[in-house]
Protein backbone atom coordinates (compact mmCIF):
# COMPACT_ATOMS: atom_id res chain seq x y z
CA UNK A 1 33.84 16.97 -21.45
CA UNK A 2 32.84 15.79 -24.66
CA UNK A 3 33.90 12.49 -26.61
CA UNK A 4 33.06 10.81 -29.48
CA UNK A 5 30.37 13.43 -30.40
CA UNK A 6 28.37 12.75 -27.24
CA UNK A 7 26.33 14.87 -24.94
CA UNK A 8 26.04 14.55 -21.73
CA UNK A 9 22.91 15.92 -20.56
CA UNK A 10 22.88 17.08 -16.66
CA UNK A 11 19.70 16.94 -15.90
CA UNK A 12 18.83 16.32 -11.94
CA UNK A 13 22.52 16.90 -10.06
CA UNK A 14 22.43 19.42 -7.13
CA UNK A 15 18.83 20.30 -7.93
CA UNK A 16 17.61 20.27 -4.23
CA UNK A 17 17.38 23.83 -2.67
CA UNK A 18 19.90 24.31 -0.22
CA UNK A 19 18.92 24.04 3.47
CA UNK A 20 21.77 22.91 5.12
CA UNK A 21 20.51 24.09 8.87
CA UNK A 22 17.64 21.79 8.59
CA UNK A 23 19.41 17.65 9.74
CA UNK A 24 18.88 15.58 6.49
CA UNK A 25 17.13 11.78 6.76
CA UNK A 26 19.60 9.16 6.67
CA UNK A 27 19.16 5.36 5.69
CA UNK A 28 17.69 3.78 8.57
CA UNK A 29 14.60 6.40 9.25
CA UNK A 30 14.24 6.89 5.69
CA UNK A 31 13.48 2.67 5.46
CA UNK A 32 10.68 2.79 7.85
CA UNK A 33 9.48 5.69 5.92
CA UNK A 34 9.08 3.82 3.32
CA UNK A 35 7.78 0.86 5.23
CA UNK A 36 4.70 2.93 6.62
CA UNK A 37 4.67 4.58 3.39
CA UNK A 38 3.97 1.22 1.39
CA UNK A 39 3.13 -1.62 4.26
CA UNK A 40 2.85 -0.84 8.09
CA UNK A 41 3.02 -4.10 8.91
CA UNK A 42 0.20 -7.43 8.31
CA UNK A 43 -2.52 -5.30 9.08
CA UNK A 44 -4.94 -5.61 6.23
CA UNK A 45 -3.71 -8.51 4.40
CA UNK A 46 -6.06 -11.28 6.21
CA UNK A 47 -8.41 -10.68 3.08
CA UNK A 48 -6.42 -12.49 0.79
CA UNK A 49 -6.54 -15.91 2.73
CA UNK A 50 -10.63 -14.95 2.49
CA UNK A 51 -10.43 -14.60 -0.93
CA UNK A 52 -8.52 -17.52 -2.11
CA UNK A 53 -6.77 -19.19 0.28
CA UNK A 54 -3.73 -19.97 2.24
CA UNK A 55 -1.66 -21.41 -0.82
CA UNK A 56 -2.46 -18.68 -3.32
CA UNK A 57 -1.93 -15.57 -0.41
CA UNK A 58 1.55 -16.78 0.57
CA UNK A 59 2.50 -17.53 -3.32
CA UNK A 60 1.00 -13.96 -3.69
CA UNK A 61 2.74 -12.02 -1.03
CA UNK A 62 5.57 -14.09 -2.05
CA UNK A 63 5.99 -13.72 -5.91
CA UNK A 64 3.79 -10.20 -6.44
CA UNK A 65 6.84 -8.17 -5.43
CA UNK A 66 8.21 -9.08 -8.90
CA UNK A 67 5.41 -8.11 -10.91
CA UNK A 68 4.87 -4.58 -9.03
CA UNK A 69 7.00 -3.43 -6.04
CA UNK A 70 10.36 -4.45 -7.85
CA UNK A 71 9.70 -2.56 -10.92
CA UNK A 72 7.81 0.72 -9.11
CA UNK A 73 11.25 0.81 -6.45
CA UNK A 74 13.77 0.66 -9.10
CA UNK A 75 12.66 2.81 -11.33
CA UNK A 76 12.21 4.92 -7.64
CA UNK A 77 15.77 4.51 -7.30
CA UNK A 78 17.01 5.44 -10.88
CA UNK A 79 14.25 8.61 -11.47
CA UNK A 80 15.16 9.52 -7.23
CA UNK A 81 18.28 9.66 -7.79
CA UNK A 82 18.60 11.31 -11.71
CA UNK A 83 16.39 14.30 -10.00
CA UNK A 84 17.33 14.72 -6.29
CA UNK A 85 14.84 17.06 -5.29
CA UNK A 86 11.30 17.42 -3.44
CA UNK A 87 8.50 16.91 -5.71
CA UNK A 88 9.75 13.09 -6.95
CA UNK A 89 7.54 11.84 -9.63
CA UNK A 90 5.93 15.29 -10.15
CA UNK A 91 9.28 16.26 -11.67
CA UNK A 92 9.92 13.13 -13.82
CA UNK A 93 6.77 13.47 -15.74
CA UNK A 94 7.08 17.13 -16.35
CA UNK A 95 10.81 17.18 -17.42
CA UNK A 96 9.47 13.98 -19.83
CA UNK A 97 5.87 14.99 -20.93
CA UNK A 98 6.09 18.97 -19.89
CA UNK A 99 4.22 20.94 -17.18
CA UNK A 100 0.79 20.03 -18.41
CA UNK A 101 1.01 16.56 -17.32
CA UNK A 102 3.64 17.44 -14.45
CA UNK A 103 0.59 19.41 -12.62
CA UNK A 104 -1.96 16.23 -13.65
CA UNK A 105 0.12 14.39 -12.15
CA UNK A 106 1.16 16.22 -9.48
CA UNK A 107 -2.96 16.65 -8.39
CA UNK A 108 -3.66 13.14 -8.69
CA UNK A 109 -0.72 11.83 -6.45
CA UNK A 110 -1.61 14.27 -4.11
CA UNK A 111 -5.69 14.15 -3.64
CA UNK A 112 -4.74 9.63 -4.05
CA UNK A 113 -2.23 10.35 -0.77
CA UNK A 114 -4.60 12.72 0.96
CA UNK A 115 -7.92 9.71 0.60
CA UNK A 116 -5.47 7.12 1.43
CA UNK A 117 -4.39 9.18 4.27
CA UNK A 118 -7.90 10.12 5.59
CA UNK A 119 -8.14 6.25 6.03
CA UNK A 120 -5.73 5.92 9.20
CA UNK A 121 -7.59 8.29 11.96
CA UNK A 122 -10.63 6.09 11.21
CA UNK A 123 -9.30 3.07 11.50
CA UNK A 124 -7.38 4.03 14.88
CA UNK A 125 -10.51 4.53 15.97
CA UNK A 126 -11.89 1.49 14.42
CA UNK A 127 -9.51 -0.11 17.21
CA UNK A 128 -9.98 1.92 20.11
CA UNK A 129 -14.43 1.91 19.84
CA UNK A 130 -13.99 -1.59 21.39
CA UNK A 131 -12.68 -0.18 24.69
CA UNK A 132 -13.95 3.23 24.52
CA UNK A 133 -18.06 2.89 22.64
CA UNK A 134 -18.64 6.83 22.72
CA UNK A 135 -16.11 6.56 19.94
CA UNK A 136 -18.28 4.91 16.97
CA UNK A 137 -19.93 7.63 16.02
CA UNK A 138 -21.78 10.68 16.82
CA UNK A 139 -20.22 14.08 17.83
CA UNK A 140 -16.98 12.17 20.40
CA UNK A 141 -16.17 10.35 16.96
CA UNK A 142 -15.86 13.90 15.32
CA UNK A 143 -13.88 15.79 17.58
CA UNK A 144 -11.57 12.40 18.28
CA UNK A 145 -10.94 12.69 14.70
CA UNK A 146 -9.88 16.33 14.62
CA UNK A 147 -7.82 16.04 17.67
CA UNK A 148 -5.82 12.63 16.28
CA UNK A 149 -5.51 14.78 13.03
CA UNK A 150 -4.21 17.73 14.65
CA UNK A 151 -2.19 15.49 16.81
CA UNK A 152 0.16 13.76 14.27
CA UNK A 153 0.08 16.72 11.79
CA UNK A 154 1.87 18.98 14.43
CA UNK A 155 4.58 15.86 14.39
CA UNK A 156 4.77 16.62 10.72
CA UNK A 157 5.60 20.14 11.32
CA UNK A 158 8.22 19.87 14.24
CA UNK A 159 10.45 18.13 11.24
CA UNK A 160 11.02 14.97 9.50
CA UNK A 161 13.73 14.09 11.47
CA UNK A 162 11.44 13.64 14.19
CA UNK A 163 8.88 11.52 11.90
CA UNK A 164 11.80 9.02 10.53
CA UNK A 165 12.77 7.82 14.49
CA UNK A 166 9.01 8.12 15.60
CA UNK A 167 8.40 5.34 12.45
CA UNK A 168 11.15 3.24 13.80
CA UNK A 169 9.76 3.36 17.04
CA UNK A 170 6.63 2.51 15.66
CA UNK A 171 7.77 -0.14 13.46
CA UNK A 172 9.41 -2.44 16.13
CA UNK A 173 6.66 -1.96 18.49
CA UNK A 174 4.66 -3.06 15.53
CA UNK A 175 6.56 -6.00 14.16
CA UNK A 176 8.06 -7.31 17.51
CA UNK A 177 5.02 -8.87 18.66
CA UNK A 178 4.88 -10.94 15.35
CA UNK A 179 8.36 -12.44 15.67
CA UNK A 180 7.20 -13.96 19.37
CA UNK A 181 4.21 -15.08 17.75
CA UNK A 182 6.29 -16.93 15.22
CA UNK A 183 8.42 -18.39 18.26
CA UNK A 184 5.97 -19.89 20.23
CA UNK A 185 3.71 -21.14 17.48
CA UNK A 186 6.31 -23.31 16.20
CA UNK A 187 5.12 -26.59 18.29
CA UNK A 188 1.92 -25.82 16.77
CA UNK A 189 2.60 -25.58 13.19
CA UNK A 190 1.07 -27.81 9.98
CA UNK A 191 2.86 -27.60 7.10
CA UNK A 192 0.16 -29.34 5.11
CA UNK A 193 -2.29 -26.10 5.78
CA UNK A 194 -0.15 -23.86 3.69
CA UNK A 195 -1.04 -26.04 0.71
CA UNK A 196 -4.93 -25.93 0.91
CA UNK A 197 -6.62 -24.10 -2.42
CA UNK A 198 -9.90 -24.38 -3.62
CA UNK A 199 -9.47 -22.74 -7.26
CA UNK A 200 -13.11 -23.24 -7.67
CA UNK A 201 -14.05 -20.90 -4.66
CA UNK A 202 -11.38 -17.82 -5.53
CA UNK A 203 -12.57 -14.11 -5.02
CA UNK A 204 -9.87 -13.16 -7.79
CA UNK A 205 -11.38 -9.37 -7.28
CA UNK A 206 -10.52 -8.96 -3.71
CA UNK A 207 -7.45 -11.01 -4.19
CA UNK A 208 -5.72 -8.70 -6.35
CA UNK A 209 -7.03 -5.93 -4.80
CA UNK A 210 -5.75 -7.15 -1.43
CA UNK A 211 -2.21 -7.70 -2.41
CA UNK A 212 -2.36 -4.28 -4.37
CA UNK A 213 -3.27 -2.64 -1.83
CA UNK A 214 -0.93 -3.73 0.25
CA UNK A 215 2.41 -3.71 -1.57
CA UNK A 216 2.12 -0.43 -3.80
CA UNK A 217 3.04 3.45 -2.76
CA UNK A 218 7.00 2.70 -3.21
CA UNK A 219 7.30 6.37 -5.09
CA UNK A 220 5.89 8.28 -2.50
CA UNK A 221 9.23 8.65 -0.80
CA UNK A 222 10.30 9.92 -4.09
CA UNK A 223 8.74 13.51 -3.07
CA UNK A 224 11.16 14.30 -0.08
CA UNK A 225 14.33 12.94 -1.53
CA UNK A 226 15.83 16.66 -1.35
CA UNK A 227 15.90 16.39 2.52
CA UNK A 228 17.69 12.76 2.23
CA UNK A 229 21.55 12.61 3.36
CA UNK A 230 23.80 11.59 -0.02
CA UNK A 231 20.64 10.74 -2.11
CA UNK A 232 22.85 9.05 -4.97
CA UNK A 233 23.28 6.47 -2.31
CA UNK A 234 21.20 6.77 0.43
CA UNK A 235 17.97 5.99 -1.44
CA UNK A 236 18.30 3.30 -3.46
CA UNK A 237 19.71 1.30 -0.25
CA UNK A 238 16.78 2.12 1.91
CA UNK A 239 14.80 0.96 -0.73
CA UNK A 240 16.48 -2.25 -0.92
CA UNK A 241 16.41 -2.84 3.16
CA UNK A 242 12.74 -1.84 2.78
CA UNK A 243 11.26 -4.18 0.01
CA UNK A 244 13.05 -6.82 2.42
CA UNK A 245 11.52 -5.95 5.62
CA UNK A 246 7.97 -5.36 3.91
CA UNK A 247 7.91 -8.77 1.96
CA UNK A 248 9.20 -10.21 5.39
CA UNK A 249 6.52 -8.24 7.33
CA UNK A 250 3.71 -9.99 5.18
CA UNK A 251 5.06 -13.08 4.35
CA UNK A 252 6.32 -14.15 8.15
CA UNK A 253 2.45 -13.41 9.67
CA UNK A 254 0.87 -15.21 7.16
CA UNK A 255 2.81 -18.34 7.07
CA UNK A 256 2.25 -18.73 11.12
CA UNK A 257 -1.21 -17.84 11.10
CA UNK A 258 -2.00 -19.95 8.62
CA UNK A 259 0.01 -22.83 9.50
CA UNK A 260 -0.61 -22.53 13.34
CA UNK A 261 -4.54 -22.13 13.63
CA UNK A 262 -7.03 -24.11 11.72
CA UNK A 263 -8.28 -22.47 8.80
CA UNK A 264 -11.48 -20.97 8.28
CA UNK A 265 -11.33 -18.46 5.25
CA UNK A 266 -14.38 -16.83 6.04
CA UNK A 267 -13.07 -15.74 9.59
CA UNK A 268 -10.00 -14.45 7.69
CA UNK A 269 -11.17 -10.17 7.26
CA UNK A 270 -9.73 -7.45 8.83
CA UNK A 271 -8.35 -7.91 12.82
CA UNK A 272 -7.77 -11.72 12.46
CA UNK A 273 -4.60 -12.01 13.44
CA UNK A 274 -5.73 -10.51 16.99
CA UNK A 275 -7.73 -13.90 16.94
CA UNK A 276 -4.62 -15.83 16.29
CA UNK A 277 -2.80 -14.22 19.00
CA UNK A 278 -5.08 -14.65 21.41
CA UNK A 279 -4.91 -18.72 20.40
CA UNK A 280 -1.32 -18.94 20.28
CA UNK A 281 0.00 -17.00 22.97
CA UNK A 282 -3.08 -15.55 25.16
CA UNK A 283 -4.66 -12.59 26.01
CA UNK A 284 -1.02 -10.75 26.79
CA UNK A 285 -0.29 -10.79 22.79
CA UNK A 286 -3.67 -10.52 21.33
CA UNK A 287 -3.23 -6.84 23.54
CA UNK A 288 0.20 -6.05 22.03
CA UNK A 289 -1.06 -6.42 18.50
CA UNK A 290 -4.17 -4.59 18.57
CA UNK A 291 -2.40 -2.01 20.30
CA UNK A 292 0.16 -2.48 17.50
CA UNK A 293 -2.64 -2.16 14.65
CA UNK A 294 -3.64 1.06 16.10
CA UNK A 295 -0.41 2.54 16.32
CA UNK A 296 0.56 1.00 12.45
CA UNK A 297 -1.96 3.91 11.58
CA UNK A 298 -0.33 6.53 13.18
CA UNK A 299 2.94 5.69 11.18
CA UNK A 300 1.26 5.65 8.14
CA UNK A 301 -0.48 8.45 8.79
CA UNK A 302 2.68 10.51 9.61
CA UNK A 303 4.54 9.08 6.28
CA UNK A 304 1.84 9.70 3.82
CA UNK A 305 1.64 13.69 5.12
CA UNK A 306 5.60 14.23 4.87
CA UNK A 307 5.33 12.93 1.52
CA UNK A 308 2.77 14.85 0.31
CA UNK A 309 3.69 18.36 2.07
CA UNK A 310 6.99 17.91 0.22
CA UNK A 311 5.00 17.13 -2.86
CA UNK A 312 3.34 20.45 -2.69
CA UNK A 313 6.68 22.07 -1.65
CA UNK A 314 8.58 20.75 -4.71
CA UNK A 315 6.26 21.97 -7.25
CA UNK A 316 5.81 25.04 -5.54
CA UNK A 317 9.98 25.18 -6.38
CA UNK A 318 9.04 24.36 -9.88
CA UNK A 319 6.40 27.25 -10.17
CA UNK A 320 3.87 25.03 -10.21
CA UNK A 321 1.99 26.30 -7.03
CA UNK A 322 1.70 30.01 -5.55
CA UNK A 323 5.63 30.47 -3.88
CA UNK A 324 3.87 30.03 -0.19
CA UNK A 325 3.57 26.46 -0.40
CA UNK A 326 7.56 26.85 -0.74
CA UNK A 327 8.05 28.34 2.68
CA UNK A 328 9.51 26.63 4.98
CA UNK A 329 8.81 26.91 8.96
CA UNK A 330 11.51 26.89 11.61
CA UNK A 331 11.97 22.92 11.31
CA UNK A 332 12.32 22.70 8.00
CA UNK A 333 8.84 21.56 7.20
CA UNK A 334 6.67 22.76 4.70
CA UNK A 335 3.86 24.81 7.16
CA UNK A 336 1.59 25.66 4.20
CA UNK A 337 1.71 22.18 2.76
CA UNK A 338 1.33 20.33 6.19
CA UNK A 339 -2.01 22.27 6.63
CA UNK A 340 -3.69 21.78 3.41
CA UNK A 341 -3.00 18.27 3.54
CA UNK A 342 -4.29 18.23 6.64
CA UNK A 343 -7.54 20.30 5.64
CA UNK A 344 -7.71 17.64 3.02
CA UNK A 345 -7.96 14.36 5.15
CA UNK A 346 -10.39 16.03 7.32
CA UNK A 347 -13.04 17.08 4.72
CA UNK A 348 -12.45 13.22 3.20
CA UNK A 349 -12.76 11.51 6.85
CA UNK A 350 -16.54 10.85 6.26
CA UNK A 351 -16.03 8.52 3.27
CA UNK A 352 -16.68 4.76 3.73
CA UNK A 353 -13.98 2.55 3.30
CA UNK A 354 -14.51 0.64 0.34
CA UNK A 355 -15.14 4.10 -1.34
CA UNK A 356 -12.05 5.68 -0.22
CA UNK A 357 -9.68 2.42 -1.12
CA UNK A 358 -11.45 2.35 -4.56
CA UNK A 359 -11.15 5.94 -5.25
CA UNK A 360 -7.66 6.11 -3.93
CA UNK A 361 -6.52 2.90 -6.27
CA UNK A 362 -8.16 4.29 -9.42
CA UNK A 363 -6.14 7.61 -9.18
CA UNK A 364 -2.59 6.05 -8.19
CA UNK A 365 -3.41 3.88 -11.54
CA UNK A 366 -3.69 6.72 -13.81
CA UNK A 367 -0.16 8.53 -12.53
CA UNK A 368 1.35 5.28 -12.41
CA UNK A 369 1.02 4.82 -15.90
CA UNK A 370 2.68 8.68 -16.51
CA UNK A 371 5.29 7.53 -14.44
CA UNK A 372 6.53 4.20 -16.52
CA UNK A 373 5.93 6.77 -19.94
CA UNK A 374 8.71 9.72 -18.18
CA UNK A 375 10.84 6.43 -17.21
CA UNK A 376 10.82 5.12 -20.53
CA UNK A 377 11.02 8.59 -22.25
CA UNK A 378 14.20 9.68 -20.53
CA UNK A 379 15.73 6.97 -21.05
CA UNK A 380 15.29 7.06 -24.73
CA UNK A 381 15.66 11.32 -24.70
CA UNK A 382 18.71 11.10 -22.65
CA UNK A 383 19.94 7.98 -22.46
CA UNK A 384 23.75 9.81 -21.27
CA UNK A 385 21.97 11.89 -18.29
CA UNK A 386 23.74 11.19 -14.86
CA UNK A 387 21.78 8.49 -13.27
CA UNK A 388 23.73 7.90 -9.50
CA UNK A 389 21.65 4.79 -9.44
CA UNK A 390 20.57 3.01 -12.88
CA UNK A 391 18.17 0.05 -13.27
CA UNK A 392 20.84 -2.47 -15.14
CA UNK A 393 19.04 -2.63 -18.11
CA UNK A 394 18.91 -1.32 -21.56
CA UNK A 395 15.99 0.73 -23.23
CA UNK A 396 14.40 -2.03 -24.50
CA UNK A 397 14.90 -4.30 -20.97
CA UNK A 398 13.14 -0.85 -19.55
CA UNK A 399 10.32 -1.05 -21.60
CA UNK A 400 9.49 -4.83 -20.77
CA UNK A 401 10.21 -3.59 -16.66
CA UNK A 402 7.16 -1.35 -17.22
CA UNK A 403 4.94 -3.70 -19.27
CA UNK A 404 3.63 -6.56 -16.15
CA UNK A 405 2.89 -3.70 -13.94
CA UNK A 406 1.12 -1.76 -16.44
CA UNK A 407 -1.02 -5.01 -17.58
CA UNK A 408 -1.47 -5.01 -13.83
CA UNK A 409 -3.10 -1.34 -13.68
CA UNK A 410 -5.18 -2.00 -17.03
CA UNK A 411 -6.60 -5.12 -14.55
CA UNK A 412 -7.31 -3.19 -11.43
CA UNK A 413 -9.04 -0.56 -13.70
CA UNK A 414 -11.05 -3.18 -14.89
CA UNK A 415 -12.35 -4.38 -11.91
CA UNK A 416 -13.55 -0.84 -10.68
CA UNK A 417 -17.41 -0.11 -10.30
CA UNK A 418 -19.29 2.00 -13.11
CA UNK A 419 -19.38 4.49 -9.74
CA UNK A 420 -15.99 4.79 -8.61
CA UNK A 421 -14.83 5.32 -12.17
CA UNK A 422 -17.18 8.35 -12.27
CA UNK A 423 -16.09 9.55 -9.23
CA UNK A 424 -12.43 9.56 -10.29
CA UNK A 425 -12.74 11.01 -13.56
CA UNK A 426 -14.28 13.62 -12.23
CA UNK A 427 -11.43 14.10 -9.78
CA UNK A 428 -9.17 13.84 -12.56
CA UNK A 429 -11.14 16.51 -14.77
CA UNK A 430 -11.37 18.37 -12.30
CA UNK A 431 -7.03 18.85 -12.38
CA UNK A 432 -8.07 19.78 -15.86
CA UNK A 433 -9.41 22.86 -14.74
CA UNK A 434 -7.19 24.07 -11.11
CA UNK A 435 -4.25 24.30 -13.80
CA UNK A 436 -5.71 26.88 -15.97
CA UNK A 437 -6.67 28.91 -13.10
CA UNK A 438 -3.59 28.81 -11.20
CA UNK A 439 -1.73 30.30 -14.69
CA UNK A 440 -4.82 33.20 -14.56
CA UNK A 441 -3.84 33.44 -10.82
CA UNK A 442 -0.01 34.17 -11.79
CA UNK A 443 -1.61 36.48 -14.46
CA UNK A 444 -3.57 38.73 -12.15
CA UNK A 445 -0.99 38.49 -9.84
CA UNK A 446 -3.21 36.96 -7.10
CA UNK A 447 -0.30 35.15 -5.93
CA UNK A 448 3.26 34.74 -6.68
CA UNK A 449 5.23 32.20 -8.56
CA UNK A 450 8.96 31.34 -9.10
CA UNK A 451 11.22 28.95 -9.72
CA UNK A 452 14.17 28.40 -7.26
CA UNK A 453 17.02 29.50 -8.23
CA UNK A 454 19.13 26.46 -7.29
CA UNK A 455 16.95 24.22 -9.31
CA UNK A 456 17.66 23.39 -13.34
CA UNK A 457 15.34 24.56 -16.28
CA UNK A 458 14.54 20.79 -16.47
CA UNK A 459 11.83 21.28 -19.27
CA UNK A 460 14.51 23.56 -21.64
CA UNK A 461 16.91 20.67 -20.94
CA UNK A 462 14.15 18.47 -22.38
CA UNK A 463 13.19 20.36 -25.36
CA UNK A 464 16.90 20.07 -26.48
CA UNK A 465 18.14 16.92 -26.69
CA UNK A 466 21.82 18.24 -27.39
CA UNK A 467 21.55 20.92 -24.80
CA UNK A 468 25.25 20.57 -22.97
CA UNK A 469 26.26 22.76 -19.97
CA UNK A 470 29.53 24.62 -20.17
């Protein structure tokens, strides 16, 4: 229906492929998807009292939601829910810039998910040498890898259903331990500690690196929203309960640790909170929270592959990728995109730490930054599309949404080494090249490509700003 001259451009509505016999997510496993997606709990955020304080990490964990994981989840919502299909943010940028960039971007989410996903076996280990030695290196270290790997990928492909309660599972087991913490450290609590700074004696690098780190990845759900129950609705709710309980899962920890224990910033790295446990309540919960590290891993481990098989899936519906990584097994899982993910964090298992984190950051930067230009771009293009969920503001209030977090991205850039940014540039060159081949591939008929048939011509849609279905 038509009035007043305008056109209403349909752009994203009933654009998932139907699989009805597969059981879709609803709200409450899809939150804790999104909670091991971005957070996991504490875990990891100790550096930022090393780095500059208690004051300045629980203003940070505190007040950098606003200036990142605010603006990435709502334009989540809006762009989820506008194109309600697998492939998320690969979809967005090529129905705004066109399939060029939609592949780029495609390849750099995926190979930044599959590095920050080769993180979590190691670290599990990391957490289980102490006990078991034969674990920190060597040949046992190897094949404990590969069998953790093989482990929680087969959980990927028995169905996501399956992944959203094991992540709630793992989430209370992960969080409850925290909450008695808080209990019986309130006798022991000192306000006055959560106001000691030292501006002079600030490691502003690892600072903002920490609480980047820590509070980004809110789009990754975005590439298995076609398997979520009532999208329209569904998603931007779980996104809301989610930004809650991860603030809340930072903010809590931090504000008893600090205030409970004497503070020693340079004892304040990765594992500290262990340390606090053991002060506060005694051996019993120093055990449940190492335990509940470890396990933190395996839910973000689990997350990070559904989001990424469905990745692959969804542009494989867009013709992106060779029509196998479409397939579905009996679950409902993407088989062929569970396994090269999988291949993928194996072959990356043997980078250090600080190089996988850096590499990892560098390329989520650079699709970030596509992402805010397809936000901003629709918006503009089609400002009448059907948007189930819209950020309330106007074009211009979406341009100034996008503009802290991209100053943010331009800073994190910045503070990369000369090697890291070689490394990544390579990476991203080397998208340059896969795409070409992959059309010569679809050429020669090496493999085959199509488009599903229940999806929209998305990038004729954009080419015609008055295009109108009748």
């Amino acid at each position: 229906m038509e009035s007043n001259n305008v056109h209403y451009v349909q752009l994203g509505e009933d654009s998932s492929p139907k699989v009805e016999r597969f059981q879709k997510v609803s709200v409450i496993p899809l939150v804790f998807l999104i909670f091991y997606e971005v957070s996991g709990g504490p875990f990891g955020v100790e550096d930022s009292v090393m780095a500059a304080g208690p004051l300045l990490a629980l203003i940070g964990f505190l007040f950098f939601p606003f200036i990142w994981s605010i603006p990435e989840a709502l334009i989540t919502a809006e762009m989820g829910t506008m194109f309600p299909e697998n492939g998320g943010y690969v979809v967005w940028v090529a129905s705004a810039l066109g399939p060029h960039w939609g592949f780029q971007q495609g390849w750099m989410k995926w190979l930044s998910g599959v590095i920050d996903n080769a993180l979590y076996p190691v670290l599990f280990l990391d957490y289980l040498k102490s006990a078991i030695p034969a674990l920190e290196g060597g040949f046992p270290r190897v094949v404990a890898v590969l069998l953790l790997t093989t482990a929680l990928t087969y959980m990927n492909y028995r169905g996501l259903t399956i992944v959203g309660w094991v992540a709630i599972v793992l989430g209370v087991f992960s969080l409850v331990p925290f909450a008695l913490m808080g209990l019986i450290a309130i006798p022991r609590l000192k306000p006055w500690r959560w106001c000691m700074v030292d501006l002079k004696n600030v490691n502003w690098g690892l600072y903002l690196n920490t609480l980047f780190w820590n509070l980004n990845y809110w789009d990754s759900i975005s590439t298995l929203v076609g398997e979520v129950e009532d999208p329209g609705k569904t998603l931007p709710r779980a996104l809301f309960y989610a930004l809650i309980l991860v603030v809340f899962a930072y903010f809590f920890p931090l504000l008893i640790g600090t205030g409970a224990a004497p503070v020693h910033r340079e004892l304040w790295s990765d594992g500290y909170f262990s340390v606090i446990a053991k002060l506060i309540g005694g051996v019993w919960l120093r055990t449940w929270i190492q335990g509940a590290s470890a396990v933190s891993n395996m839910g973000m481990f689990i997350a990070e592959m559904s989001s990424d098989s469905f990745q692959l899936l969804g542009m494989a519906e867009r013709g992106m990728l060779p029509e196998i990584f479409a397939r579905r097994s009996q679950y409902g899982t993407p088989l062929v995109g569970i396994l090269f993910s999988a291949s993928g964090v194996i072959l990356l298992s043997w980078l250090s730490f600080q190089e996988i984190v850096a590499a990892e950051n560098f390329l989520y930067c650079f699709a970030m930054i596509m992402e805010f230009i397809a936000f901003v771009k629709l918006r503009m293009q089609y400002p009448e599309a059907i948007r189930p969920y819209k950020v309330p503001l106007g074009t211009v209030g979406a341009i100034l949404l996008c503009i802290p977090p991209t100053l943010l991205i331009l800073v994190v850039l910045a503070l990369a080494s000369p090697k890291v940014m070689a490394i990544s540039v390579i990476a991203v060159l080397i998208g340059f090249f896969i795409q070409p081949c992959m059309t010569y591939a679809e050429k020669r008929q090496w493999f085959r490509f199509s488009m599903s048939s229940d999806l929209p011509d998305i990038l004729s849609a954009s080419a015609d700003p008055q295009h109108n279905e009748s």
